[in-house]
N, C-alpha and C. Protein backbone atom coordinates (compact mmCIF):
# COMPACT_ATOMS: atom_id res chain seq x y z
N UNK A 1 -92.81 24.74 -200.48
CA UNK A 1 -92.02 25.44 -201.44
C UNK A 1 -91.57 24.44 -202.51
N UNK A 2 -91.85 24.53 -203.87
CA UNK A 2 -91.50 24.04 -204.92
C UNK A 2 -90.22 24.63 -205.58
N UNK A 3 -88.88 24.29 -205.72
CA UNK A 3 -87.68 24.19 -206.40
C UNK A 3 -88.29 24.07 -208.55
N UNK A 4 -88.22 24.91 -208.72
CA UNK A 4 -88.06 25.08 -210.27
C UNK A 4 -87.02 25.21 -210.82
N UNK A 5 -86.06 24.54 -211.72
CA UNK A 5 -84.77 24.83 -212.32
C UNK A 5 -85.29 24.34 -214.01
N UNK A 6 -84.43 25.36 -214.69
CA UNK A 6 -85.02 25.18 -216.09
C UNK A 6 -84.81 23.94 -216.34
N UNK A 7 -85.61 23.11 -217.85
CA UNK A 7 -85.28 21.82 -217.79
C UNK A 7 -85.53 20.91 -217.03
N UNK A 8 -85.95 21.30 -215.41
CA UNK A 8 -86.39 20.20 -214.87
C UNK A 8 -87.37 20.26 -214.48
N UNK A 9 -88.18 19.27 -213.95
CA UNK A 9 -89.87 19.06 -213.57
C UNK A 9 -89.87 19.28 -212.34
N UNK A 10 -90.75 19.69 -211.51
CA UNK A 10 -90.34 19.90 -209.51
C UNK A 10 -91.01 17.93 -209.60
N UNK A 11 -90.15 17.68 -208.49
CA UNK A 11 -90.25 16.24 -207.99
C UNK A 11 -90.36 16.18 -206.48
N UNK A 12 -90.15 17.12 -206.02
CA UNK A 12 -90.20 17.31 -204.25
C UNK A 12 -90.15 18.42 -203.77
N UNK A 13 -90.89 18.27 -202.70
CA UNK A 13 -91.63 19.39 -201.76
C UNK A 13 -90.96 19.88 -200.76
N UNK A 14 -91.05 20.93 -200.09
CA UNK A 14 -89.98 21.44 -199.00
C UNK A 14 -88.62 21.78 -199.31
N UNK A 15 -88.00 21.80 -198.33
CA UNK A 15 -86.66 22.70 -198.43
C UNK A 15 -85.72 21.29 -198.69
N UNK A 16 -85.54 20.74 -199.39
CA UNK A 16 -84.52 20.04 -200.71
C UNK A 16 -83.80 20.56 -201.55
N UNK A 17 -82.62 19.59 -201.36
CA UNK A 17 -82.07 19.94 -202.96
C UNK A 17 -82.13 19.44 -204.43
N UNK A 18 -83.21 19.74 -204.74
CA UNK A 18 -83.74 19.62 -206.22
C UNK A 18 -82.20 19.79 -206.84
N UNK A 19 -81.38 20.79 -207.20
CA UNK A 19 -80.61 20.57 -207.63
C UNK A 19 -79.33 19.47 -208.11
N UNK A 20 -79.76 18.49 -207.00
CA UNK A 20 -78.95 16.90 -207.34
C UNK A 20 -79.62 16.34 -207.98
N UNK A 21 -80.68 16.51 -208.43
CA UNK A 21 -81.73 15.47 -209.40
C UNK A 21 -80.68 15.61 -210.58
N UNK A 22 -80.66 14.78 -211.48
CA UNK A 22 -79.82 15.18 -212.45
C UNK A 22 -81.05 14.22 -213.70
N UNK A 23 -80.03 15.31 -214.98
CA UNK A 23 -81.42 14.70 -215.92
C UNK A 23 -79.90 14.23 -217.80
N UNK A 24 -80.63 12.86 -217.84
CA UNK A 24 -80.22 12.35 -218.56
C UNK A 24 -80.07 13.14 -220.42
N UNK A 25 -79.47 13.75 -221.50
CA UNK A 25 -79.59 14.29 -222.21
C UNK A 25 -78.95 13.99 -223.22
N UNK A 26 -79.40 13.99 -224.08
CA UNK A 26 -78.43 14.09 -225.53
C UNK A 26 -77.18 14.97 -225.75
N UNK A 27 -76.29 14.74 -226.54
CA UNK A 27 -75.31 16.26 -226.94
C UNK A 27 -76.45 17.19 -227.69
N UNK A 28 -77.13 16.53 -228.42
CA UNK A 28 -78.43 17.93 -228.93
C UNK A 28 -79.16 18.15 -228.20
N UNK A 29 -79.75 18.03 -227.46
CA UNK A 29 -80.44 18.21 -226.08
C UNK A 29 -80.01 19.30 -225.27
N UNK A 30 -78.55 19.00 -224.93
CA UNK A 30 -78.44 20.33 -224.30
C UNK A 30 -77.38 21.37 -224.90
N UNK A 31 -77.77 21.23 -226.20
CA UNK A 31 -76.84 22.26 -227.51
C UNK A 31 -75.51 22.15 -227.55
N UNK A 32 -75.02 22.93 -228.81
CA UNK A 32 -74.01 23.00 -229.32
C UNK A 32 -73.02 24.12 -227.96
N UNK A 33 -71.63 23.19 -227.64
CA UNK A 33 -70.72 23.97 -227.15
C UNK A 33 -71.04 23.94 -225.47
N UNK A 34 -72.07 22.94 -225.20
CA UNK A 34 -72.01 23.24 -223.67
C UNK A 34 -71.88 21.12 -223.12
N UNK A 35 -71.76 20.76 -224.19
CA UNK A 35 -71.25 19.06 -223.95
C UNK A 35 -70.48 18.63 -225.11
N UNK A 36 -69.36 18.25 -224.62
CA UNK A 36 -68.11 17.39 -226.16
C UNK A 36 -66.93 16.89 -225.34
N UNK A 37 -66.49 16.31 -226.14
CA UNK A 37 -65.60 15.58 -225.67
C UNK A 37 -64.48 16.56 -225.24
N UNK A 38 -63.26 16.25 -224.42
CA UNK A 38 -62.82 17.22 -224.23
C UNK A 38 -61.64 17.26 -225.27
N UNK A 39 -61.22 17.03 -226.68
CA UNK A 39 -60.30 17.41 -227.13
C UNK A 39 -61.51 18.27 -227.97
N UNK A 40 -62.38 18.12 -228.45
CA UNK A 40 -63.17 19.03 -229.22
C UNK A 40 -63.19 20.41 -228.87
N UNK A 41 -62.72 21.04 -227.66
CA UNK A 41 -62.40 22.11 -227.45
C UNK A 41 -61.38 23.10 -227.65
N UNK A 42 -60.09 22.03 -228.16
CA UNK A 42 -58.70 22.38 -228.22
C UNK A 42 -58.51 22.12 -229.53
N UNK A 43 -57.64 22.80 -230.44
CA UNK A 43 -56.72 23.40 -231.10
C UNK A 43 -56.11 22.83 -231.70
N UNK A 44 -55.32 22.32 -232.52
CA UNK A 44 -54.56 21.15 -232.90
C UNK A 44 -53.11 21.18 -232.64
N UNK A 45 -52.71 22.04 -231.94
CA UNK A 45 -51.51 21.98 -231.27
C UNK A 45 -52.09 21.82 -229.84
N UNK A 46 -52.53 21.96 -229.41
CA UNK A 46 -53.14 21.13 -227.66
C UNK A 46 -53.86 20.30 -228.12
N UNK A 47 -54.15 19.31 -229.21
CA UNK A 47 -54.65 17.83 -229.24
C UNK A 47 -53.40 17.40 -229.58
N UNK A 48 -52.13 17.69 -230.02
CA UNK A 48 -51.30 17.03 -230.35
C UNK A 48 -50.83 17.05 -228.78
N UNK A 49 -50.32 18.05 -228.18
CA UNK A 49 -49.97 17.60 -226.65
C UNK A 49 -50.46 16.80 -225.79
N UNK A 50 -51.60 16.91 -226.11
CA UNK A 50 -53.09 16.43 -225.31
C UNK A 50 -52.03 14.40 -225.63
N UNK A 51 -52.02 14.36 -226.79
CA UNK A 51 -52.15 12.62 -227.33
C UNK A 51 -50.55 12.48 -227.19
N UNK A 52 -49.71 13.23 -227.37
CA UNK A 52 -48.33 12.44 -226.60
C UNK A 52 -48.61 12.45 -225.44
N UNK A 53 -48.99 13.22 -224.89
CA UNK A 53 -49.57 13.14 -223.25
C UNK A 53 -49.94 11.77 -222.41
N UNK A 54 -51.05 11.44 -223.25
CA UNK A 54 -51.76 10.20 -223.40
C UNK A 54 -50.77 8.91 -223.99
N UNK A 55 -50.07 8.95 -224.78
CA UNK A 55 -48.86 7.62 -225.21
C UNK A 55 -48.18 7.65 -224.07
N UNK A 56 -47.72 8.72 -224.01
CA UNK A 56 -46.45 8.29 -222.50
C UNK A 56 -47.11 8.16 -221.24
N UNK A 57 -48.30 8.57 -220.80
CA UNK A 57 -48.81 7.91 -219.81
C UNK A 57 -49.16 6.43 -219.81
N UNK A 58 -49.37 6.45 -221.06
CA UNK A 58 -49.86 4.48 -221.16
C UNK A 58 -48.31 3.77 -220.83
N UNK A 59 -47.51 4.55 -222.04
CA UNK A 59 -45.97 3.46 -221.49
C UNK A 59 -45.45 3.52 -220.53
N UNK A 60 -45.52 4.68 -219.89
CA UNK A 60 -44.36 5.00 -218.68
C UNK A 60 -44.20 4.39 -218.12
N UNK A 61 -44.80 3.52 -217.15
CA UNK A 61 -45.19 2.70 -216.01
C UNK A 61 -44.47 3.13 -215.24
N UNK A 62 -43.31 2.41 -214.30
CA UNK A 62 -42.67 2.89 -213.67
C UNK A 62 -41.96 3.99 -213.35
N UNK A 63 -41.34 4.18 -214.47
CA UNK A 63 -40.31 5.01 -215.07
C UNK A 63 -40.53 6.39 -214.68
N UNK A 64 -39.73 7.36 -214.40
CA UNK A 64 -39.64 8.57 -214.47
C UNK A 64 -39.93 9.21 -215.63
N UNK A 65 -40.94 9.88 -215.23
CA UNK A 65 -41.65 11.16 -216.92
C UNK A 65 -40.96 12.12 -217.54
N UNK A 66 -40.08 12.65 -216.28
CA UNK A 66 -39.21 13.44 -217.32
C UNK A 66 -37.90 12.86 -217.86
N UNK A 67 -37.48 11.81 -217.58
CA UNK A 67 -36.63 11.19 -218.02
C UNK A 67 -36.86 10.64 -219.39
N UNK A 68 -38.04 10.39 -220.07
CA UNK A 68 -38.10 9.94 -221.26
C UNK A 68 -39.06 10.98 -222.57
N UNK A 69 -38.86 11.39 -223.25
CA UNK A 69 -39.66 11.81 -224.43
C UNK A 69 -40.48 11.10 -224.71
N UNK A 70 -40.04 10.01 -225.04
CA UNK A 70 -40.76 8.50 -225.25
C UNK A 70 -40.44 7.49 -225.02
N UNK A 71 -41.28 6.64 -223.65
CA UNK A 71 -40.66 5.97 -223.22
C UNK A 71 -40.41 4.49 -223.84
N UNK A 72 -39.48 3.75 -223.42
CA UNK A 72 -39.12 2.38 -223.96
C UNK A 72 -40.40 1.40 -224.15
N UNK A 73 -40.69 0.23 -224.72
CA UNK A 73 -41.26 -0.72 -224.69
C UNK A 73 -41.86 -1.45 -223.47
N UNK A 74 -42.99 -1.20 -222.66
CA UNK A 74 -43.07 -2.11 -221.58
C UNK A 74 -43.31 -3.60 -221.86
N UNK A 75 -43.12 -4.55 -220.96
CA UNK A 75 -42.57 -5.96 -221.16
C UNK A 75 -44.14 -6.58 -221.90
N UNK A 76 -45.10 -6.07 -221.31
CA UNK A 76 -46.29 -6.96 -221.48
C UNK A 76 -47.09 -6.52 -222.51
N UNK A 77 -46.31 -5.12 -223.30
CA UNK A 77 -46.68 -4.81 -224.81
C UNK A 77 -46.24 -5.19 -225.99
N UNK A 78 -47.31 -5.72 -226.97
CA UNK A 78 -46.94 -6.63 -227.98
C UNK A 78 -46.23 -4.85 -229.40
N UNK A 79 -45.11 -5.98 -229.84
CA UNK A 79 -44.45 -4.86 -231.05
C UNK A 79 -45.23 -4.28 -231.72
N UNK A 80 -46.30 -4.98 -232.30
CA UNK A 80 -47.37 -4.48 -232.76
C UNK A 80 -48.44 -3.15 -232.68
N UNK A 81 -48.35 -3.02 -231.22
CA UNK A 81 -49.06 -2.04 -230.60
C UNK A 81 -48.00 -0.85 -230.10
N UNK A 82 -46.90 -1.00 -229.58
CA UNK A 82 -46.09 -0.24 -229.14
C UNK A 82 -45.37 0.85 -230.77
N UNK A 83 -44.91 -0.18 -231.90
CA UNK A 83 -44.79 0.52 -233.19
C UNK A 83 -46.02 1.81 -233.04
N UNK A 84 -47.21 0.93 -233.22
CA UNK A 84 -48.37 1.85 -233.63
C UNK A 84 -48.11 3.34 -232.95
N UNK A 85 -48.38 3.00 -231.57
CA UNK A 85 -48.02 4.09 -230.62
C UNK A 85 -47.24 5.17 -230.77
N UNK A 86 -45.87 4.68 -231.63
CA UNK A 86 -44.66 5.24 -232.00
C UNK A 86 -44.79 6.21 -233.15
N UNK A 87 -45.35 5.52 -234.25
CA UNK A 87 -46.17 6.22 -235.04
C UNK A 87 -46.79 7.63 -234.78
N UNK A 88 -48.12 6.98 -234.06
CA UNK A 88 -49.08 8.07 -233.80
C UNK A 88 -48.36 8.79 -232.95
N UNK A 89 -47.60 8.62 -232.12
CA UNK A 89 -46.32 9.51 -231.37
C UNK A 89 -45.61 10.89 -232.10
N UNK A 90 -45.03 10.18 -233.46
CA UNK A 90 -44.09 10.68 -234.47
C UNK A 90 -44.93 11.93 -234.65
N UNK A 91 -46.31 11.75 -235.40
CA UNK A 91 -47.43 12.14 -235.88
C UNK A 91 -47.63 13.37 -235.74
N UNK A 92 -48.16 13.52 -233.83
CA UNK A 92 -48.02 14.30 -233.39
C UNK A 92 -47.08 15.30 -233.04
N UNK A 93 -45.82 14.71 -233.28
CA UNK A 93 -44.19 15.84 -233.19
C UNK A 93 -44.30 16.38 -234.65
N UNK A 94 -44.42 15.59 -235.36
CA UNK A 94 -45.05 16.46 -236.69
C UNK A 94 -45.76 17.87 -236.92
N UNK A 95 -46.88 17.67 -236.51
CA UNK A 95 -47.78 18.69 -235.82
C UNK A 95 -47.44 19.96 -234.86
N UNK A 96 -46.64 19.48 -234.37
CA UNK A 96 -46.12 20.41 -233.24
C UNK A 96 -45.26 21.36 -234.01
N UNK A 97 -44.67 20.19 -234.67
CA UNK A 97 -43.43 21.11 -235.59
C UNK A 97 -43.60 22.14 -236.52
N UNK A 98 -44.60 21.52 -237.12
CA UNK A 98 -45.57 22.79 -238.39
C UNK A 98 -46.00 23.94 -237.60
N UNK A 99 -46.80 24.09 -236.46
CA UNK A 99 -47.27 25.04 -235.48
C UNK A 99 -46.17 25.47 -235.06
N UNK A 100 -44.75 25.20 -234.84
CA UNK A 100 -44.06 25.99 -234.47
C UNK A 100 -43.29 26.65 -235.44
N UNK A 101 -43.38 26.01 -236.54
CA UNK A 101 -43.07 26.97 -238.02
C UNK A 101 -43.71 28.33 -238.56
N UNK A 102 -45.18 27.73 -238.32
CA UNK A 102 -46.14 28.66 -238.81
C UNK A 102 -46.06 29.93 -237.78
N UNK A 103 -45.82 29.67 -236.67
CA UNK A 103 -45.93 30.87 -235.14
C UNK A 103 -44.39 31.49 -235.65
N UNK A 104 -43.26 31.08 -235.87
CA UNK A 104 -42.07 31.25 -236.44
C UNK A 104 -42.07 32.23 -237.65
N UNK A 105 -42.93 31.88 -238.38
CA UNK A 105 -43.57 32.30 -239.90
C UNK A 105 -44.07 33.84 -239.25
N UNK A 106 -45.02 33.60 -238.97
CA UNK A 106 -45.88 34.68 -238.14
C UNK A 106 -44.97 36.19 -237.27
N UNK A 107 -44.07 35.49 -236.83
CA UNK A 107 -42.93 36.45 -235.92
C UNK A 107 -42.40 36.69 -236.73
N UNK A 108 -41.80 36.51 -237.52
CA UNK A 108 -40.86 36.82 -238.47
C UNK A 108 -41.48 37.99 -239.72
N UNK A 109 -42.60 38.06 -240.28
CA UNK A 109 -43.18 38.47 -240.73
C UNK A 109 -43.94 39.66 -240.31
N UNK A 110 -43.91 39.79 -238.86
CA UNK A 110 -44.52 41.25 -237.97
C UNK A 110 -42.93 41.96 -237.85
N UNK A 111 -41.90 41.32 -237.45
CA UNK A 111 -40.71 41.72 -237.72
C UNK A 111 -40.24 42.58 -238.64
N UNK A 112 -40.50 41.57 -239.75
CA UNK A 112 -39.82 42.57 -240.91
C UNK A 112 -40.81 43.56 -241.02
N UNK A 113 -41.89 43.54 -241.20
CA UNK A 113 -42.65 44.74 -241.43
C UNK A 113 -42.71 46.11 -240.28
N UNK A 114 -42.79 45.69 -239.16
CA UNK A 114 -41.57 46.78 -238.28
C UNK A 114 -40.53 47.35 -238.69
N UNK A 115 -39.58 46.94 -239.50
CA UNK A 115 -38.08 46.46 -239.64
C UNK A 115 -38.65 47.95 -240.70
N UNK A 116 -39.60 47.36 -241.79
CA UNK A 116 -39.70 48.26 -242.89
C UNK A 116 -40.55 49.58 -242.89
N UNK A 117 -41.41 49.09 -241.60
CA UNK A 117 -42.03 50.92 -241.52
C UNK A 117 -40.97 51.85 -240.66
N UNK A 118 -40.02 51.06 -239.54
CA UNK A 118 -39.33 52.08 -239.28
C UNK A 118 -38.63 52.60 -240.24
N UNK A 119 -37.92 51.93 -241.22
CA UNK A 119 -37.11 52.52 -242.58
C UNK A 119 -37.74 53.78 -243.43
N UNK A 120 -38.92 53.18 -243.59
CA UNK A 120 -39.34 54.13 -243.80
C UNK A 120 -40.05 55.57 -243.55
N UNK A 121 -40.51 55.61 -242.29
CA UNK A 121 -40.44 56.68 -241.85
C UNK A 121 -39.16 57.76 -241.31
N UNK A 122 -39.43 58.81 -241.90
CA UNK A 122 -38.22 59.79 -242.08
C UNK A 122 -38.22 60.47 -240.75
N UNK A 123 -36.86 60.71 -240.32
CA UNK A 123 -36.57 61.04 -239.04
C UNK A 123 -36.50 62.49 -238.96
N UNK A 124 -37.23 63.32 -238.11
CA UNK A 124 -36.81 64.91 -237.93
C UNK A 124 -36.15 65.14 -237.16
């Protein structure tokens, strides 16, 4: 019995699992939307979570996670790099903040227009 799976060549005979063969590929190779990195999937309010996510895991070290937003300076990080961090930190609260304006924007705006078709429809 020969194992056929698309994409792959049969390489062995009998009752195997062909299926562990694995085959080396390009991102074009095996198309658009089925290999990327994984923020390429998300949104720019879940890449902004996604990357404070990622800062405070690098600093935290010890420290308790929910205890800090952002945590302090660890000893063996140069100012240099920890600023940066802080930055690209900021960056992302930025981001967050606009998305929660715009979703704000958005509610507010289905609101009133509720607000104004009930007005206007006349009551019997």
């Amino acid at each position: 019995m020969v194992f056929r799976l698309p994409g792959y060549e049969p390489l062995l005979f009998g009752f195997v699992d062909a299926a562990r063969r694995h085959r080396f590929c390009s991102r074009q190779a095996w198309g658009r939307r089925r290999v990327a990195c994984a923020s390429q999937f998300l949104d720019a309010d879940n890449r902004a979570h996604r990357g404070q996510a990622k800062i405070k895991a690098r600093l935290i070290a010890d420290l308790d996670p929910d205890e800090w937003d952002l945590p302090p300076k660890p000893k063996w990080m140069r100012w240099s790099t920890y600023n940066r961090l802080v930055e690209r930190f900021d960056s992302y609260e930025e981001i967050l903040e606009r998305g929660i304006a715009e979703l704000m924007a958005k509610l507010l705006a289905k609101k009133s227009n509720r607000v104004s078709q009930e007005i206007s429809i006349p009551k019997r």
